[in-house]
Protein backbone atom coordinates (compact mmCIF):
# COMPACT_ATOMS: atom_id res chain seq x y z
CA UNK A 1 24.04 -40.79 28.53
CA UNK A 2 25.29 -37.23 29.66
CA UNK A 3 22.53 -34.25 29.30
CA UNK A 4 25.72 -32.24 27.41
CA UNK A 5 24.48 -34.10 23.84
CA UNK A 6 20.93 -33.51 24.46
CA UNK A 7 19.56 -31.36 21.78
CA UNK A 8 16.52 -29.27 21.09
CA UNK A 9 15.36 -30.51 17.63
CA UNK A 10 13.12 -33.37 16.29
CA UNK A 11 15.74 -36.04 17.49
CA UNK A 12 14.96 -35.77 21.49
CA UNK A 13 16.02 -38.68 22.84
CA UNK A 14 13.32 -39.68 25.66
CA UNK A 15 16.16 -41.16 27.81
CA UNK A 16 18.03 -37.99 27.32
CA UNK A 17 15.18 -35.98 28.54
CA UNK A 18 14.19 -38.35 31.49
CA UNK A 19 17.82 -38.45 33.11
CA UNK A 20 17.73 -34.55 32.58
CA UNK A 21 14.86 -34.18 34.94
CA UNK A 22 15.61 -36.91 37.19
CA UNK A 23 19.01 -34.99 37.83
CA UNK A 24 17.08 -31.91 38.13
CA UNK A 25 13.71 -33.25 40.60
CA UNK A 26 14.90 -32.14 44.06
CA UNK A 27 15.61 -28.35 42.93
CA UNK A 28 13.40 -27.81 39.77
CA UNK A 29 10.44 -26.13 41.07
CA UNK A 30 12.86 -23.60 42.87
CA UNK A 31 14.95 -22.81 40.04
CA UNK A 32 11.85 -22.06 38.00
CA UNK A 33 11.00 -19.67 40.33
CA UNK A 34 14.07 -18.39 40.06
CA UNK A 35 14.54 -17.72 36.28
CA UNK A 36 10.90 -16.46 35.59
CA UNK A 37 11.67 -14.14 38.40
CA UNK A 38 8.20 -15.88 40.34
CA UNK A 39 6.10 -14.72 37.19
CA UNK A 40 5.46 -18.98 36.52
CA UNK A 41 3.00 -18.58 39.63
CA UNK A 42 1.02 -16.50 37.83
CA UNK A 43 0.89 -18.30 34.55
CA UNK A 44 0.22 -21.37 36.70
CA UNK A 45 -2.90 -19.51 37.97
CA UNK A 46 -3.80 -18.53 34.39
CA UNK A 47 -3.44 -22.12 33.56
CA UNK A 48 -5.78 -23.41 36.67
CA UNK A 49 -8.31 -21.28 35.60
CA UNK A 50 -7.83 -22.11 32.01
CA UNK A 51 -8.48 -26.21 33.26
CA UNK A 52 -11.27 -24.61 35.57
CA UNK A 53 -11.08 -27.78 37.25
CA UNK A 54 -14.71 -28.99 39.34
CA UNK A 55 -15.14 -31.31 42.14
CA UNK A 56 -15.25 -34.67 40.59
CA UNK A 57 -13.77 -34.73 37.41
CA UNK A 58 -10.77 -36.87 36.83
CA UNK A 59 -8.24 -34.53 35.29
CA UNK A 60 -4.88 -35.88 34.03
CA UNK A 61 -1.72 -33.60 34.85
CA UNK A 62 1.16 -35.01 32.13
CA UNK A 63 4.67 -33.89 32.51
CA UNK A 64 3.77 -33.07 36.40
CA UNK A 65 6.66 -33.08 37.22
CA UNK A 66 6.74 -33.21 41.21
CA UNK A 67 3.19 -32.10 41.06
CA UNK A 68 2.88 -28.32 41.95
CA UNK A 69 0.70 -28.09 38.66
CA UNK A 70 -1.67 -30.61 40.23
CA UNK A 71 -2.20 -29.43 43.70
CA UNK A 72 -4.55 -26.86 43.03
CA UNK A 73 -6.60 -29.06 40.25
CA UNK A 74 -6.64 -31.73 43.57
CA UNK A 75 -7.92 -28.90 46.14
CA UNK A 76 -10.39 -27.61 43.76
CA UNK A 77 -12.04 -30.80 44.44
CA UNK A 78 -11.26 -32.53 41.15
CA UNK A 79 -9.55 -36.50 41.35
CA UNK A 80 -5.97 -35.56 39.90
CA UNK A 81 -3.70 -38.01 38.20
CA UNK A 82 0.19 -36.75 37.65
CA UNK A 83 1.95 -38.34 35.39
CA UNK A 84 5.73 -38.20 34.29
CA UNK A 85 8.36 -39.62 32.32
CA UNK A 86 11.36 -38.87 34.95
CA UNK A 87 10.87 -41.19 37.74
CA UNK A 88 13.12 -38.70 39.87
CA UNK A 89 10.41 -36.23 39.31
CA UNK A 90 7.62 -38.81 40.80
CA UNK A 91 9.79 -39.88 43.70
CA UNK A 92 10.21 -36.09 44.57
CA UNK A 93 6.31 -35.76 44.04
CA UNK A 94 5.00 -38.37 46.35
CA UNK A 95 7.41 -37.10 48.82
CA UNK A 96 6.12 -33.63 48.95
CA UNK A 97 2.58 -34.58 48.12
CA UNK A 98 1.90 -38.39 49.29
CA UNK A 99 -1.96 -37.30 48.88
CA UNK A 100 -1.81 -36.49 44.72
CA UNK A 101 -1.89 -40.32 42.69
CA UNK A 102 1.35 -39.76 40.83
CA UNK A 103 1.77 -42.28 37.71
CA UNK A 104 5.02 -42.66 35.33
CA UNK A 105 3.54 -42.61 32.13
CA UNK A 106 5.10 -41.79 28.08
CA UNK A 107 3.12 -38.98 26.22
CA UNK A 108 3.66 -40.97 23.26
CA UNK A 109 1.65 -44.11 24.83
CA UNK A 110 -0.72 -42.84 27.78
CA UNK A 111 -0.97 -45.81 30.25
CA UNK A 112 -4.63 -45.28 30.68
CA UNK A 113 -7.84 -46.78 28.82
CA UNK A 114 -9.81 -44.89 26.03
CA UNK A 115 -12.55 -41.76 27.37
CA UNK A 116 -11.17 -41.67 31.03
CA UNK A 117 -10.42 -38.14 31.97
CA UNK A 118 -12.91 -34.77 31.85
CA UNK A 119 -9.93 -32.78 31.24
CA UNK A 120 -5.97 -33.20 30.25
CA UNK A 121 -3.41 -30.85 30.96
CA UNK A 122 0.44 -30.24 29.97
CA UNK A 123 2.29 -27.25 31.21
CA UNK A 124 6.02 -25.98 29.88
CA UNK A 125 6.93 -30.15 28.99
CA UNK A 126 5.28 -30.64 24.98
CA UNK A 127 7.96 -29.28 23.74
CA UNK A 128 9.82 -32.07 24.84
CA UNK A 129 8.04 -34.67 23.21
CA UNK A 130 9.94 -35.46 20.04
CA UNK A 131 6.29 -35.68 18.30
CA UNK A 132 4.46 -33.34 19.19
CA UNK A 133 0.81 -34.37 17.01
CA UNK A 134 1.30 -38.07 18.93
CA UNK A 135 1.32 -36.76 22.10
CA UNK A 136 -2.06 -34.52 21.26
CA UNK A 137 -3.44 -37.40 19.98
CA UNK A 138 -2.80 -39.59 22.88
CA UNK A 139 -4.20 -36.49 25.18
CA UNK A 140 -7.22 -37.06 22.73
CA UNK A 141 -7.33 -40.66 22.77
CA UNK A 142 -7.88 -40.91 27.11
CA UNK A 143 -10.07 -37.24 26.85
CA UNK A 144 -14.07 -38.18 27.47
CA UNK A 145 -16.22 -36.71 24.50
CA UNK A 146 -16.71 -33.34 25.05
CA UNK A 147 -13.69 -33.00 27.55
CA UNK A 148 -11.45 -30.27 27.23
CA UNK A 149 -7.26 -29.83 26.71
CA UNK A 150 -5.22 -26.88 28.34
CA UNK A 151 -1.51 -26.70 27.45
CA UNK A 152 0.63 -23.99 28.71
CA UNK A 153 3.80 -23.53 26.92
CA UNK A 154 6.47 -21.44 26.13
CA UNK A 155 6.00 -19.31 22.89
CA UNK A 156 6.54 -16.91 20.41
CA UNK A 157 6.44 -12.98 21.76
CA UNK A 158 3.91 -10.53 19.87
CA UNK A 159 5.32 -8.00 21.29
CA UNK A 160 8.72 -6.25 20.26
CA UNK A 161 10.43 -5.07 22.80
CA UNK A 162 9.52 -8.09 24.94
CA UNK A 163 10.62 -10.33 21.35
CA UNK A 164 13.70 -8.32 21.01
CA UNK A 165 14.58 -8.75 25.38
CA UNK A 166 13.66 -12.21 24.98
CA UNK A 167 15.97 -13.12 22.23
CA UNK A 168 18.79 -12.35 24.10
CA UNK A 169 18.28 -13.56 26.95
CA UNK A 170 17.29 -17.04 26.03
CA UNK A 171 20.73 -18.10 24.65
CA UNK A 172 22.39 -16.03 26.99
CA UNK A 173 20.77 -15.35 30.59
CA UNK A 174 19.10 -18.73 31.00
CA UNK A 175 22.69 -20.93 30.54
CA UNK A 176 24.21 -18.51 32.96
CA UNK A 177 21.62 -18.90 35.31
CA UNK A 178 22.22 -22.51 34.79
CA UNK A 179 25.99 -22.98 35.79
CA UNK A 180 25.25 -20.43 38.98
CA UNK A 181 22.53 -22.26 40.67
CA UNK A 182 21.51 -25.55 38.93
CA UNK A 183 23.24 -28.86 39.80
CA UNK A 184 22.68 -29.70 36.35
CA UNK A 185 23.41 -26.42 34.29
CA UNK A 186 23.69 -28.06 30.72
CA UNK A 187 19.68 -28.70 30.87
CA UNK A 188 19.09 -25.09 31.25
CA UNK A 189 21.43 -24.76 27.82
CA UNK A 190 18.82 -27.26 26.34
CA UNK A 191 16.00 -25.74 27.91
CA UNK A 192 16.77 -22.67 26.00
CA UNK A 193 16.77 -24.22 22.88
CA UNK A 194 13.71 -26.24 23.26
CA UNK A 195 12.06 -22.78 23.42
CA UNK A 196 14.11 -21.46 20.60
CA UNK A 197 12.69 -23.62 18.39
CA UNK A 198 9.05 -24.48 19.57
CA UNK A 199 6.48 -23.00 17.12
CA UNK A 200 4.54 -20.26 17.34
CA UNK A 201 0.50 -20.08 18.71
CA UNK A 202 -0.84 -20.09 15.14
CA UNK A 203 1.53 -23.32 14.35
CA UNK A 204 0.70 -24.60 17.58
CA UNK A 205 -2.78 -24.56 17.08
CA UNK A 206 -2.77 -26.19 13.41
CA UNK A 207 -1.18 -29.10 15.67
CA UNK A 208 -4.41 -29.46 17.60
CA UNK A 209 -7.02 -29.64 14.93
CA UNK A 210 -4.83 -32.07 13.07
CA UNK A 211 -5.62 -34.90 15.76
CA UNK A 212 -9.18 -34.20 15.97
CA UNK A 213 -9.06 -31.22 18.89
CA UNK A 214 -11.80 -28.64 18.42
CA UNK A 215 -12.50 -24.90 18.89
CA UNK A 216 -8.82 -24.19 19.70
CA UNK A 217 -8.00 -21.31 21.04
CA UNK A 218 -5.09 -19.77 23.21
CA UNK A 219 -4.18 -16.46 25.14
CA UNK A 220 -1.00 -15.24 25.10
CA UNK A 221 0.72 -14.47 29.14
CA UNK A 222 3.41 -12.05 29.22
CA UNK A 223 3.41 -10.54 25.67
CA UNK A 224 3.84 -14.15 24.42
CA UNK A 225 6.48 -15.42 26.64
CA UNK A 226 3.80 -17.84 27.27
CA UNK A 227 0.91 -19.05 25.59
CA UNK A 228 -2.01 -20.85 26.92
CA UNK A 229 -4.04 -23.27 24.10
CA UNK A 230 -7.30 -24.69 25.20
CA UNK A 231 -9.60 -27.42 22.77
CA UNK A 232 -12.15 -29.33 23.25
CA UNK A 233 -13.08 -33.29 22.11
C-alpha cells in the first residue's frame, strides 16, 4: 500500500506505518539528524538519563528502530532488548549493531511474558500506535513491579515564540525537507502530522495513569518541542 494515503489520525494503519519505515531504515537515523538540526542527540541523552539504565537490568527499547536509542542503555551495562514493527528497521539494526538482541515485536501485543523488564522505553514512535492507552498498557503488562517507563515524544510547545516557529514549520519545512533528501519524502508529510495532532503533556499523562502507571511526570526539552514522561509500576 503506498505511504501517500497514510494518515495521521486514529485510523493508522500498522502496515502503512511498517512499509513507511522499512522504506526509510537505511537513511533514517541521518535524516533525523538532519531535520532537528543534531538537537535529537541531546534529547536522546536527556532520555538515557531519564531510563538511568544500571548494569543488569533488562530494559526493553520499543520502536528501536535500528537501535541508536539502545546502544547507550547496552554500554551502560544494562541487557537491552530492541524491538520494532518495521522489519527493515531490524535488518538495518543487526547490521550496524550485531551485538544489541533486536526483536520484531507489535506495541499492541508485546511478544514477551508478564514482569520481565526493570525498565521500558519508547522514543519519538507512540504516536504511531493507533491506540495509544494499549500500547501503555502492554509497556505495563511486561514492566516488573516497581519498574519504571520513559517515553520521549514529540509535544506541545509552552513557549510562544518557539509555538508560533514551530507551527509553521511543521506543515511546511519538514515536507520540504522530505522531497530534498529523503528517498521516501511522503513519510516526512505524515510525520508532520502525527505531531500535529499528538496531545499535549497534561493529556499525555492522563494516558498513563489510566493503565495503572504511577507518579507520572515529564520535562519538557526544547520549550516543548519535546517532552520526556517518566512512571513507575
Amino acid at each position: 500500500m503506498s505511504t501517500h494515503n497514510v494518515r495521521a489520525g486514529l485510523d493508522k494503519q500498522a502496515n502503512q506505518v511498517q512499509e513507511m519505515f522499512d522504506n526509510l531504515a537505511p537513511k533514517y537515523d541521518l535524516l533525523n539528524t538532519l531535520m532537528t538540526g543534531g538537537i535529537v542527540n541531546y534529547w536522546r541523552k536527556i532520555t538515557t538519563e531519564a531510563i538511568a539504565p544500571k548494569p543488569g537490568e533488562r530494559i526493553l527499547d520499543l520502536a528501536a528502530g535500528t537501535g541508536t536509542s539502545s546502544v547507550p542503555l547496552a554500554k551502560a551495562g544494562a541487557r537491552v532488548t530492541a524491538c520494532d514493527m518495521s522489519h527493515g528497521m531490524l535488518a538495518e539494526g543487526r547490521k550496524r549493531y550485531p551485538e544489541l538482541e533486536f526483536v520484531y515485536g507489535d506495541g499492541h501485543d508485546l511478544p514477551f511474558e508478564d514482569n520481565t523488564f526493570d525498565a521500558v522505553t519508547i522514543s519519538y514512535g507512540l504516536r504511531n500506535i493507533d491506540d495509544t492507552e494499549k500500547a501503555l498498557s502492554e509497556l505495563h503488562r511486561v514492566t516488573k513491579p516497581g519498574g519504571r517507563i520513559v517515553v520521549a515524544e514529540f509535544s506541545t510547545p509552552t513557549v510562544t515564540p518557539i509555538k508560533v516557529a514551530y507551527q509553521q514549520f511543521l506543515p511546511r519545512v519538514i515536507p520540504a525537507l522530505g522531497y530534498m533528501v529523503s528517498p521516501n519524502p511522503s513519510a516526512y508529510a505524515y510525520l508532520a502530522e502525527s505531531i500535529a495532532a499528538w496531545p499535549g503533556q497534561e493529556e499525555l499523562g492522563r494516558k498513563f495513569v489510566n493503565v495503572g502507571w504511577k507518579n507520572v511526570e515529564y520535562r519538557n526539552l526544547t520549550g516543548g518541542i519535546v517532552a520526556v514522561h517518566r512512571a513507575w509500576k
